[in-house]
Protein backbone atom coordinates (compact mmCIF):
# COMPACT_ATOMS: atom_id res chain seq x y z
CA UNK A 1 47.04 96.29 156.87
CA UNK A 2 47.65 97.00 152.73
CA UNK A 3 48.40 93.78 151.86
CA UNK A 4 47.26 92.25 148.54
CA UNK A 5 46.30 88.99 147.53
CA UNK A 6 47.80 87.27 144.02
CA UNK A 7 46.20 85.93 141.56
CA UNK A 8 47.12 84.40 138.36
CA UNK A 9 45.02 83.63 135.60
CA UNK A 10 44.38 80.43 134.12
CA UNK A 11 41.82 78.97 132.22
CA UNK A 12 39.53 82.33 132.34
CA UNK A 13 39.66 82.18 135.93
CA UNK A 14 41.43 83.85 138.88
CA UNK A 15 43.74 81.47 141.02
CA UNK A 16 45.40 82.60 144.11
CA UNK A 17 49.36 82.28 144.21
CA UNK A 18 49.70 83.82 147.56
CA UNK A 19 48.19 86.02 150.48
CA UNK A 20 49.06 88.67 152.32
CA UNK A 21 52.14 90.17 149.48
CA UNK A 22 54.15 93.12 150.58
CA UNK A 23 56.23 92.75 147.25
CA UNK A 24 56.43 92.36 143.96
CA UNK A 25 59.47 93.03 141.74
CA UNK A 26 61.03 91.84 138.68
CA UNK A 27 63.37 88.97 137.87
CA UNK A 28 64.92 88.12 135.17
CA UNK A 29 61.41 88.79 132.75
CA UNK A 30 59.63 86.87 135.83
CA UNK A 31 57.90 88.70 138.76
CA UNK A 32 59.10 88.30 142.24
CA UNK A 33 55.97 87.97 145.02
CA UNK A 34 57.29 87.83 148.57
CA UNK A 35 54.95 88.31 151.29
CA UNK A 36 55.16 89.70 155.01
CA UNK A 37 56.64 86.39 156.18
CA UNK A 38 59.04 86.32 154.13
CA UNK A 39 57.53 83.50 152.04
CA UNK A 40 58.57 83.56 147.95
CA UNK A 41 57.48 83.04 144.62
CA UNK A 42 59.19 83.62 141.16
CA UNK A 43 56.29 83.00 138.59
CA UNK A 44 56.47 83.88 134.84
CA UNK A 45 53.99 85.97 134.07
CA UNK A 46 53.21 90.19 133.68
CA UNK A 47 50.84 92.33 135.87
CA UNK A 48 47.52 92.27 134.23
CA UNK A 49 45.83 94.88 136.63
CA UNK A 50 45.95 96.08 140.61
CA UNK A 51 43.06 96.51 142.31
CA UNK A 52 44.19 98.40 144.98
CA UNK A 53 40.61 99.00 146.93
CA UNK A 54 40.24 95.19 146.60
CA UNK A 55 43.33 94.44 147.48
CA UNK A 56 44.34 92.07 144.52
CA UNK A 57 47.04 91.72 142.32
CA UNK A 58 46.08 90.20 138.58
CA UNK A 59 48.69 88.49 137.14
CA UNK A 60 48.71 86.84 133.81
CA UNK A 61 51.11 84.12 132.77
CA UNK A 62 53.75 84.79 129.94
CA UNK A 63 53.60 82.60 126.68
């Protein structure tokens, strides 16, 4: 499986938002994560990095 994991950051540290994302797209200046059940999340914030090898996804949250 290529799946990637979320993570936002927050406080200096990495927090997961969600498992197992097939997705991520824009909305509306926000970024769309759906994952491969289906499961949803609109969070403001930009894509800080992707570590694709490490399946991660780095997110940091808008001001």
């Amino acid at each position: 499986m290529c799946e990637a994991s979320a993570y936002v950051i927050r406080d200096g540290k990495e927090e997961l938002v969600m498992e197992a994302v097939d997705t991520v797209e824009p909305d509306n200046g926000n970024l769309r994560i759906i994952n491969i059940f289906g499961d949803q999340k609109v969070i403001h914030a930009q894509i800080k990095s992707l570590e694709l090898v490490n399946h991660k996804i780095i997110l940091e949250e808008k001001v």
